[in-house]
C-alpha atoms as a PDB file:
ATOM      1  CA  UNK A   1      -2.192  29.290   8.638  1.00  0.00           C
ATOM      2  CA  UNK A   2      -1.388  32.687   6.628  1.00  0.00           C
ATOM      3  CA  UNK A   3       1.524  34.095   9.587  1.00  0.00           C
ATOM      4  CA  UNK A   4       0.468  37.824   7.610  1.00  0.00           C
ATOM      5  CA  UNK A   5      -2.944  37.581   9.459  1.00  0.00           C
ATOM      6  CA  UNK A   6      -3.191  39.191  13.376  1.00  0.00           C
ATOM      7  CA  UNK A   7      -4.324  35.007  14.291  1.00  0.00           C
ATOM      8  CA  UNK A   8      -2.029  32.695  13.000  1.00  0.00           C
ATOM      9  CA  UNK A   9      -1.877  28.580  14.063  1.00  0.00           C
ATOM     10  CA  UNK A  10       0.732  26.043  13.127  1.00  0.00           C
ATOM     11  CA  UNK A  11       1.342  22.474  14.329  1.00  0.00           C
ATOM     12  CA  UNK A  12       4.838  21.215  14.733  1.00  0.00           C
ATOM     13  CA  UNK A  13       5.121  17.437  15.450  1.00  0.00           C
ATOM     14  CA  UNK A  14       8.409  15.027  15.313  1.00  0.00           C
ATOM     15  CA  UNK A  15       8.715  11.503  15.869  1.00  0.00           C
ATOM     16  CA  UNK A  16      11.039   8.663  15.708  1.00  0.00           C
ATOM     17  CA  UNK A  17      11.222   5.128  16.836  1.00  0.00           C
ATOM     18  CA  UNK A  18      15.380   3.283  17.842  1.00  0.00           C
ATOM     19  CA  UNK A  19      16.459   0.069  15.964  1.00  0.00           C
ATOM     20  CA  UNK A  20      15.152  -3.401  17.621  1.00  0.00           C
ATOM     21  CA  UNK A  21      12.241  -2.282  19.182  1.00  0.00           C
ATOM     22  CA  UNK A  22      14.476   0.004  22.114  1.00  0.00           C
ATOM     23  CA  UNK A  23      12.433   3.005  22.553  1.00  0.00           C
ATOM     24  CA  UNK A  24      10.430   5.393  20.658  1.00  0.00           C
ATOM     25  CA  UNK A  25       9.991   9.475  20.882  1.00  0.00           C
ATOM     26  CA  UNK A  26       6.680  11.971  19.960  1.00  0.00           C
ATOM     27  CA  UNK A  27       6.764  15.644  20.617  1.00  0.00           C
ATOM     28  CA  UNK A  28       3.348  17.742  19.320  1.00  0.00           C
ATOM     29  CA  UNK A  29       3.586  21.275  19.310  1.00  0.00           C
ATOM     30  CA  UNK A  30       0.453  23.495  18.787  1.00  0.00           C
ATOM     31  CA  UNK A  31       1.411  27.466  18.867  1.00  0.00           C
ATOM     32  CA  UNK A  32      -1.230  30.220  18.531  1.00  0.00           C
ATOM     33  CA  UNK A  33       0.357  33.739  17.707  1.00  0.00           C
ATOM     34  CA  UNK A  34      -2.270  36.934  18.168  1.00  0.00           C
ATOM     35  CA  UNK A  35      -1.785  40.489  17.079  1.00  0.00           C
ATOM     36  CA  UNK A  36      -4.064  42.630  18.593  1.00  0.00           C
ATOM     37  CA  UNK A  37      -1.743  45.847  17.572  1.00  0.00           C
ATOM     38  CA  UNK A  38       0.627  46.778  14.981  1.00  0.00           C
ATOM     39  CA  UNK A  39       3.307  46.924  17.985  1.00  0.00           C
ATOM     40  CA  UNK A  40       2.447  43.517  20.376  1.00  0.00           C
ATOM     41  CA  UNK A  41       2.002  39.858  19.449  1.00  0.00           C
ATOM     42  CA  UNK A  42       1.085  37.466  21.829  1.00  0.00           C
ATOM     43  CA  UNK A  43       2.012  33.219  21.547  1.00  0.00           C
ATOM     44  CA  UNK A  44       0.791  30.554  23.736  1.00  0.00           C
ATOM     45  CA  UNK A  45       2.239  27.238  22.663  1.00  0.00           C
ATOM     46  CA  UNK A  46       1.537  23.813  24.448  1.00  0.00           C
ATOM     47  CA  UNK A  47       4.328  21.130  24.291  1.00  0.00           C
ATOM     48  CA  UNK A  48       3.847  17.637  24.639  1.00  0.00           C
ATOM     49  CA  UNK A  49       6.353  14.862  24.668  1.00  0.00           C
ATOM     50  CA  UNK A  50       6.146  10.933  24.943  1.00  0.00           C
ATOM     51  CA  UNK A  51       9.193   9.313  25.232  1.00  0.00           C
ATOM     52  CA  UNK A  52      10.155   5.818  26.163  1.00  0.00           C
ATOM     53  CA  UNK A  53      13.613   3.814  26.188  1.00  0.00           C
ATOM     54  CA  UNK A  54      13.877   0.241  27.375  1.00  0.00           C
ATOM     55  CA  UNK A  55      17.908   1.010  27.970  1.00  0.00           C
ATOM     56  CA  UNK A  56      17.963   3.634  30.708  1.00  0.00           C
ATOM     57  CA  UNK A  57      20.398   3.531  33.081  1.00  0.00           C
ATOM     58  CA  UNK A  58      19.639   3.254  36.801  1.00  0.00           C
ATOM     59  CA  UNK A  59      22.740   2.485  38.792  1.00  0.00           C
ATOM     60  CA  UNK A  60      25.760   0.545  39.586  1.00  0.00           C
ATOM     61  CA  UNK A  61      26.455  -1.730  42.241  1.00  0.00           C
ATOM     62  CA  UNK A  62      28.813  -3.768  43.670  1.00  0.00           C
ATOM     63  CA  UNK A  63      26.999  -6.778  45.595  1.00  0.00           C
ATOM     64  CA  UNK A  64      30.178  -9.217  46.340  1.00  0.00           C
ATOM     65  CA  UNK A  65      32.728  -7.137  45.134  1.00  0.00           C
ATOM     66  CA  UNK A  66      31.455  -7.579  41.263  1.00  0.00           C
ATOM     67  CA  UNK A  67      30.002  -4.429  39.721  1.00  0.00           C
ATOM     68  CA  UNK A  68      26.611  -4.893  38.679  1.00  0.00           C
ATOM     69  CA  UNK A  69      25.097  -2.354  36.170  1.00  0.00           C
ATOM     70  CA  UNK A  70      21.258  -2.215  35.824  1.00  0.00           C
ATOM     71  CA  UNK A  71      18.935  -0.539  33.469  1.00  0.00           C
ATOM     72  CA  UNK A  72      15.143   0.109  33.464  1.00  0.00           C
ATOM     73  CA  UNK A  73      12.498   0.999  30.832  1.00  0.00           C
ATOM     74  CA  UNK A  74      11.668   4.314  31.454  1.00  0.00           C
ATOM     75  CA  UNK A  75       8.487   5.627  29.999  1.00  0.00           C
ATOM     76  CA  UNK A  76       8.227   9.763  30.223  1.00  0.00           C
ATOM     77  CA  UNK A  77       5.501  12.618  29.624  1.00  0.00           C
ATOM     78  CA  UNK A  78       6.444  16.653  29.493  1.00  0.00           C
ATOM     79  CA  UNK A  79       3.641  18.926  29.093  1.00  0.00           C
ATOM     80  CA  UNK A  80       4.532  22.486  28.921  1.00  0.00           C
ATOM     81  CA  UNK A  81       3.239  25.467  27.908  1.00  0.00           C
ATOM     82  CA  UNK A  82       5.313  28.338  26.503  1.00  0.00           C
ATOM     83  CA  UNK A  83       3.777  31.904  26.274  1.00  0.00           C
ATOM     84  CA  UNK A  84       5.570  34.796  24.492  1.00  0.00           C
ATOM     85  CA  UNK A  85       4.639  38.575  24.620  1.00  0.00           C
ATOM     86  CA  UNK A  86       6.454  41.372  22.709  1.00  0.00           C
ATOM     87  CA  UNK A  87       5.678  44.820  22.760  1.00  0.00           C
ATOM     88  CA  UNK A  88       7.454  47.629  20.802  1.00  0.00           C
ATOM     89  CA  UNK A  89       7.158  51.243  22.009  1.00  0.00           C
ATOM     90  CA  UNK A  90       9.384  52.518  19.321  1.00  0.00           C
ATOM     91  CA  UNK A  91      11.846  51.375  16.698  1.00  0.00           C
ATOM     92  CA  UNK A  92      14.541  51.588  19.850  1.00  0.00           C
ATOM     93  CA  UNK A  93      12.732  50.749  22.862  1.00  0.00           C
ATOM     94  CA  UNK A  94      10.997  46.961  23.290  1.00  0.00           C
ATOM     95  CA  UNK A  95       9.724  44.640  25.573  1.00  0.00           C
ATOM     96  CA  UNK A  96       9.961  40.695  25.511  1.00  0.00           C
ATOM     97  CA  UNK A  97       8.265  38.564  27.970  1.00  0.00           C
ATOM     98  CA  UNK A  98       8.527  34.410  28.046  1.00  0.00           C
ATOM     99  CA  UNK A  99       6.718  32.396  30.742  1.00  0.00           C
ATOM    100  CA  UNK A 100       7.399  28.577  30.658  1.00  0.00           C
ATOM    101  CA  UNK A 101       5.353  26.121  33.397  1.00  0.00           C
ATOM    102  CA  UNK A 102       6.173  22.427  32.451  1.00  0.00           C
ATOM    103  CA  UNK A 103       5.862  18.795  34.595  1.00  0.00           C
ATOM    104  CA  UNK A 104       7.448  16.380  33.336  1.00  0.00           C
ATOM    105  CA  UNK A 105       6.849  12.542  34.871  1.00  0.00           C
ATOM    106  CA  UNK A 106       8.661   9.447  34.892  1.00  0.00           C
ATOM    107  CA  UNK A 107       8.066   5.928  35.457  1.00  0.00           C
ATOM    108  CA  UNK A 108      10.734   2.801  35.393  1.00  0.00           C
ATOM    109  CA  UNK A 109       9.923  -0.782  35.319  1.00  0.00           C
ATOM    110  CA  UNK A 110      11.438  -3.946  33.404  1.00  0.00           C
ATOM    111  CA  UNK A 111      14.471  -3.288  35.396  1.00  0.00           C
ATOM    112  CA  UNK A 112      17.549  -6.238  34.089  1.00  0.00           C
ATOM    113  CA  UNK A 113      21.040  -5.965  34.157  1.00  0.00           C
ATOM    114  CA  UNK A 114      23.710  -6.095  31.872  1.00  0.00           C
ATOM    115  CA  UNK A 115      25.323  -9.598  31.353  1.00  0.00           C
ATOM    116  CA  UNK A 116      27.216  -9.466  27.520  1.00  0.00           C
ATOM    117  CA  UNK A 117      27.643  -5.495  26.709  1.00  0.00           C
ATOM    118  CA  UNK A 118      29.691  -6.655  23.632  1.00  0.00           C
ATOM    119  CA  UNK A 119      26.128  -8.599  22.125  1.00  0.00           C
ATOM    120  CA  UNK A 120      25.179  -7.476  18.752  1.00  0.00           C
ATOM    121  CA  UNK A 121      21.491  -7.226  19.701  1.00  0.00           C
ATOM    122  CA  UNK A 122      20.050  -5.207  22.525  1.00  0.00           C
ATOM    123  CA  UNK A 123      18.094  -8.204  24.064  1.00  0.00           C
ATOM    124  CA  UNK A 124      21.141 -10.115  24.820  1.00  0.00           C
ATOM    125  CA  UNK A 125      23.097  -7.458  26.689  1.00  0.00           C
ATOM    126  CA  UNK A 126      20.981  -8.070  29.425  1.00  0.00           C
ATOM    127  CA  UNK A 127      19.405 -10.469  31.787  1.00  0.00           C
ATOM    128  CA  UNK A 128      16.131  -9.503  33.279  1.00  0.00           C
ATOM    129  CA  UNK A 129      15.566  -9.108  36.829  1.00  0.00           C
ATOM    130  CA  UNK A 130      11.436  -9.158  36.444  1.00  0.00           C
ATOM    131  CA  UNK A 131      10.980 -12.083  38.590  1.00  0.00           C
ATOM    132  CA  UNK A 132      13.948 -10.721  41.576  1.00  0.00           C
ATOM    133  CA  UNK A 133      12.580  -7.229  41.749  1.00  0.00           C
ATOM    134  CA  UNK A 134      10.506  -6.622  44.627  1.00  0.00           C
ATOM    135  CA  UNK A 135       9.161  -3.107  45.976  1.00  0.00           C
ATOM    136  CA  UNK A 136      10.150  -2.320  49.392  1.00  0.00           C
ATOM    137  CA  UNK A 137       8.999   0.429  51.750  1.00  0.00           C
ATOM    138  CA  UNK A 138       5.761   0.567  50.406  1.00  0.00           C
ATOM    139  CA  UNK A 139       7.036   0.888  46.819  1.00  0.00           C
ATOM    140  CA  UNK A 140      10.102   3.848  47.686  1.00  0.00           C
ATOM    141  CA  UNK A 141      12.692   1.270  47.297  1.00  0.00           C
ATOM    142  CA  UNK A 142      13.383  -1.928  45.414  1.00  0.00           C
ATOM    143  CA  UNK A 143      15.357  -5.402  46.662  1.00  0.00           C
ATOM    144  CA  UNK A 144      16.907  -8.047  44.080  1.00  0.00           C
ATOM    145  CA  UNK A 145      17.224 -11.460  44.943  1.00  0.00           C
ATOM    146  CA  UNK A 146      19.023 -13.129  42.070  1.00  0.00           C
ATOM    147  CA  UNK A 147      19.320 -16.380  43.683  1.00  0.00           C
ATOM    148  CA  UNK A 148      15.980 -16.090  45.570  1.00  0.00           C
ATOM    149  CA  UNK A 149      18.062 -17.360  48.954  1.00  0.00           C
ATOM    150  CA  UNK A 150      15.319 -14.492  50.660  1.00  0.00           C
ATOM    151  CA  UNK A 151      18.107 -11.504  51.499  1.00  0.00           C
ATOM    152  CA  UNK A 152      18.619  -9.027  48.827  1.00  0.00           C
ATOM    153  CA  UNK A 153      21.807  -8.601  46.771  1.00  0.00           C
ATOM    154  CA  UNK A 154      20.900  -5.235  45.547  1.00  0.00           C
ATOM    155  CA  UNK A 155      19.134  -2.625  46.588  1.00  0.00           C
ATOM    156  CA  UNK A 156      18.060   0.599  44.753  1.00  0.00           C
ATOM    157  CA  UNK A 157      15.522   3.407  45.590  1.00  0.00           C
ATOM    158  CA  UNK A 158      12.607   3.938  43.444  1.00  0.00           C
ATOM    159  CA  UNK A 159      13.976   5.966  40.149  1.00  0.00           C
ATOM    160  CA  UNK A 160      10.291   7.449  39.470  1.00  0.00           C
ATOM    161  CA  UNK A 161      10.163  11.206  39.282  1.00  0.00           C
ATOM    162  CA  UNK A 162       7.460  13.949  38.947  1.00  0.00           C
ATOM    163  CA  UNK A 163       9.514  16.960  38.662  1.00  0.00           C
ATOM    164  CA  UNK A 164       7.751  21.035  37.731  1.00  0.00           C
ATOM    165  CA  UNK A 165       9.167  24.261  37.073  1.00  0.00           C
ATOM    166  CA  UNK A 166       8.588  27.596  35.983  1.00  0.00           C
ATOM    167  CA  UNK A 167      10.591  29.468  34.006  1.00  0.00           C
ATOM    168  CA  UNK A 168      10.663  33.319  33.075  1.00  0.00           C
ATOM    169  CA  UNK A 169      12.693  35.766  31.562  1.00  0.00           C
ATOM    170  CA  UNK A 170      11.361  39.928  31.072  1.00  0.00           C
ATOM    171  CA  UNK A 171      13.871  41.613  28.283  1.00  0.00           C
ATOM    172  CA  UNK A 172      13.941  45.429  28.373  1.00  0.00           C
ATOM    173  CA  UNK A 173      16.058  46.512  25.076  1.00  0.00           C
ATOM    174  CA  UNK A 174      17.003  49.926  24.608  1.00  0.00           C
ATOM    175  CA  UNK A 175      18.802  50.970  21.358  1.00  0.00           C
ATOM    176  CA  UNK A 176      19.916  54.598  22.618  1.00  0.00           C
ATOM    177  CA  UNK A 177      21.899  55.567  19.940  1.00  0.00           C
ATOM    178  CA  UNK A 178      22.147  53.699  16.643  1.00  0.00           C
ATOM    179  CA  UNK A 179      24.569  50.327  17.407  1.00  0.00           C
ATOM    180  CA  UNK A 180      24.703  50.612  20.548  1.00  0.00           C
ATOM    181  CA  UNK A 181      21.696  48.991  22.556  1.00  0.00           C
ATOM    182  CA  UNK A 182      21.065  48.269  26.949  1.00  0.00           C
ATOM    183  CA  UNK A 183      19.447  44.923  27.565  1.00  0.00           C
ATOM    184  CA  UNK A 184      18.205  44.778  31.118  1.00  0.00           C
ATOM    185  CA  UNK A 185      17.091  40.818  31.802  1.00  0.00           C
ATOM    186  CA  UNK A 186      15.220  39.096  34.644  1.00  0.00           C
ATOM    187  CA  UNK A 187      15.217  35.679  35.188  1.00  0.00           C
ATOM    188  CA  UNK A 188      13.128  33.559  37.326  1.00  0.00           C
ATOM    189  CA  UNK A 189      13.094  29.929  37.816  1.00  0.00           C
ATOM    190  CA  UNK A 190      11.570  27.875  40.715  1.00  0.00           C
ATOM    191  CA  UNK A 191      10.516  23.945  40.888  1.00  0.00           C
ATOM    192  CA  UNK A 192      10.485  20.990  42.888  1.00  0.00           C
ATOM    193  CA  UNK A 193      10.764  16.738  42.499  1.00  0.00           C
ATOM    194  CA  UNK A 194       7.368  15.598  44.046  1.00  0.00           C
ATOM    195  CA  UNK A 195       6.716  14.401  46.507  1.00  0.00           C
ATOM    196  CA  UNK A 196      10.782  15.026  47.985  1.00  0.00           C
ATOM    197  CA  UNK A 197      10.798  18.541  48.154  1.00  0.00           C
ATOM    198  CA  UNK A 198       8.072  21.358  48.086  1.00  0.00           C
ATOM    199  CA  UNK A 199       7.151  23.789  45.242  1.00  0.00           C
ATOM    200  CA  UNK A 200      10.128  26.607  45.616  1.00  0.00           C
ATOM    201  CA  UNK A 201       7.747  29.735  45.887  1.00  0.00           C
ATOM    202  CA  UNK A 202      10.742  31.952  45.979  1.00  0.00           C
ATOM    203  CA  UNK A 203      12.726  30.799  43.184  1.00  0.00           C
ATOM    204  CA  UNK A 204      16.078  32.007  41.707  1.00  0.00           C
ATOM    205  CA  UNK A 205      15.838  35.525  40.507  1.00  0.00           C
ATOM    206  CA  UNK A 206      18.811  36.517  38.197  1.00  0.00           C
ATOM    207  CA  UNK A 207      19.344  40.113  37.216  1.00  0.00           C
ATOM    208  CA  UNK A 208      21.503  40.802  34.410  1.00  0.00           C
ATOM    209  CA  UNK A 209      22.119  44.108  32.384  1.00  0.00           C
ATOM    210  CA  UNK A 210      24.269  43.934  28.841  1.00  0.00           C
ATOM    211  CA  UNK A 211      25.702  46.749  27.339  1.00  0.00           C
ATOM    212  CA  UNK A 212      26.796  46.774  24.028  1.00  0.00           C
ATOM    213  CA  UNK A 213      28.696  50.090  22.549  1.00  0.00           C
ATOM    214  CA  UNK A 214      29.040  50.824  19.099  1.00  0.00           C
ATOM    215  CA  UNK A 215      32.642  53.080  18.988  1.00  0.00           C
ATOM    216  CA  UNK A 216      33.102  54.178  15.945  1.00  0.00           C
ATOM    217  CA  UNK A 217      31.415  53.880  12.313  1.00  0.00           C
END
């Protein structure tokens, strides 16, 4: 819509699919920008991505000495939501604040392992290990038994993630003579992988002030 007006929405959207069927990507951005005074605007914008790859890389391992390389399809959400305020006092003096939550979640399955890397098409650089995966430990690890002799030749834990985080930065700029201008910046950041490690309520706080001094004209 019209940005000139004190409500403005757009829609930003991008997608793209890989050669031979690999893997395919969608990000949707909504943003809604408010102007409730000459001097502040306000935008929330909520972020979603879908992306999936049938090549991702897991690990390598060396059962019998011979380095085995195995990749999984991983399919991944991240929802976030971005919200921006800035507020000018004066021409010289303004305020900036960004607040960023986002979870992002991953899941892996059609696990298979590379047997001809030098293969022209994707599906015959690998060999699939569907039927010599099993879950172990109630699903936090995985066995393969290749030659289904009952004892495992690999084993791998669960590559799944659910990670969250919070980002935040407050901007203070100060232009106290003309070219020359005092940022003072903090930064916050705290997160976790679920279930592994709790929600970091404390965070890394980064203060940072930037001076820049104009010397002569």
């Amino acid at each position: 819509t019209d940005p000139r007006q004190s409500v403005n929405l757009n829609v930003w959207a991008f997608g793209m699919r890989f050669d031979e069927d690999a893997g395919h990507r969608l990000n949707v951005e909504p943003r809604l920008t408010v102007r409730p005074l000459e001097r502040a605007d306000v935008s929330v914008a909520t972020g979603i991505t879908w992306f999936t790859t049938e090549t991702q890389y897991v690990g390598t391992f060396a059962p019998n000495d011979t380095a085995e390389y195995v990749f999984g399809r991983l399919r991944q959400k991240t929802v976030s939501v971005t919200t921006r305020l800035n507020y000018t006092f004066n021409p010289n003096l303004s305020l900036q604040l960004y607040a960023q939550p986002f979870s992002s979640i991953g899941r892996y399955d059609r696990f298979k392992a590379v047997s001809n890397p030098s293969a022209q098409d994707i599906g015959d650089r690998f060999d699939s290990l569907d039927e010599a995966v099993q879950p172990l430990n109630g699903g936090s690890k995985f066995g393969v038994d290749r030659d289904t002799d009952g004892v495992d030749e690999i084993q791998f834990g669960n590559p799944d993630f659910d990670f969250r985080q919070l980002r935040s930065n407050v901007v203070l700029r100060w232009e106290f003579k003309p070219g020359s201008t005092l940022f003072a910046v903090w930064s916050q950041n705290r997160g976790a992988v679920l279930p592994t490690s709790p929600f970091d309520l404390d965070g890394t706080n980064v203060f940072l002030l930037k001076l820049s001094y104009w010397l002569a004209r």
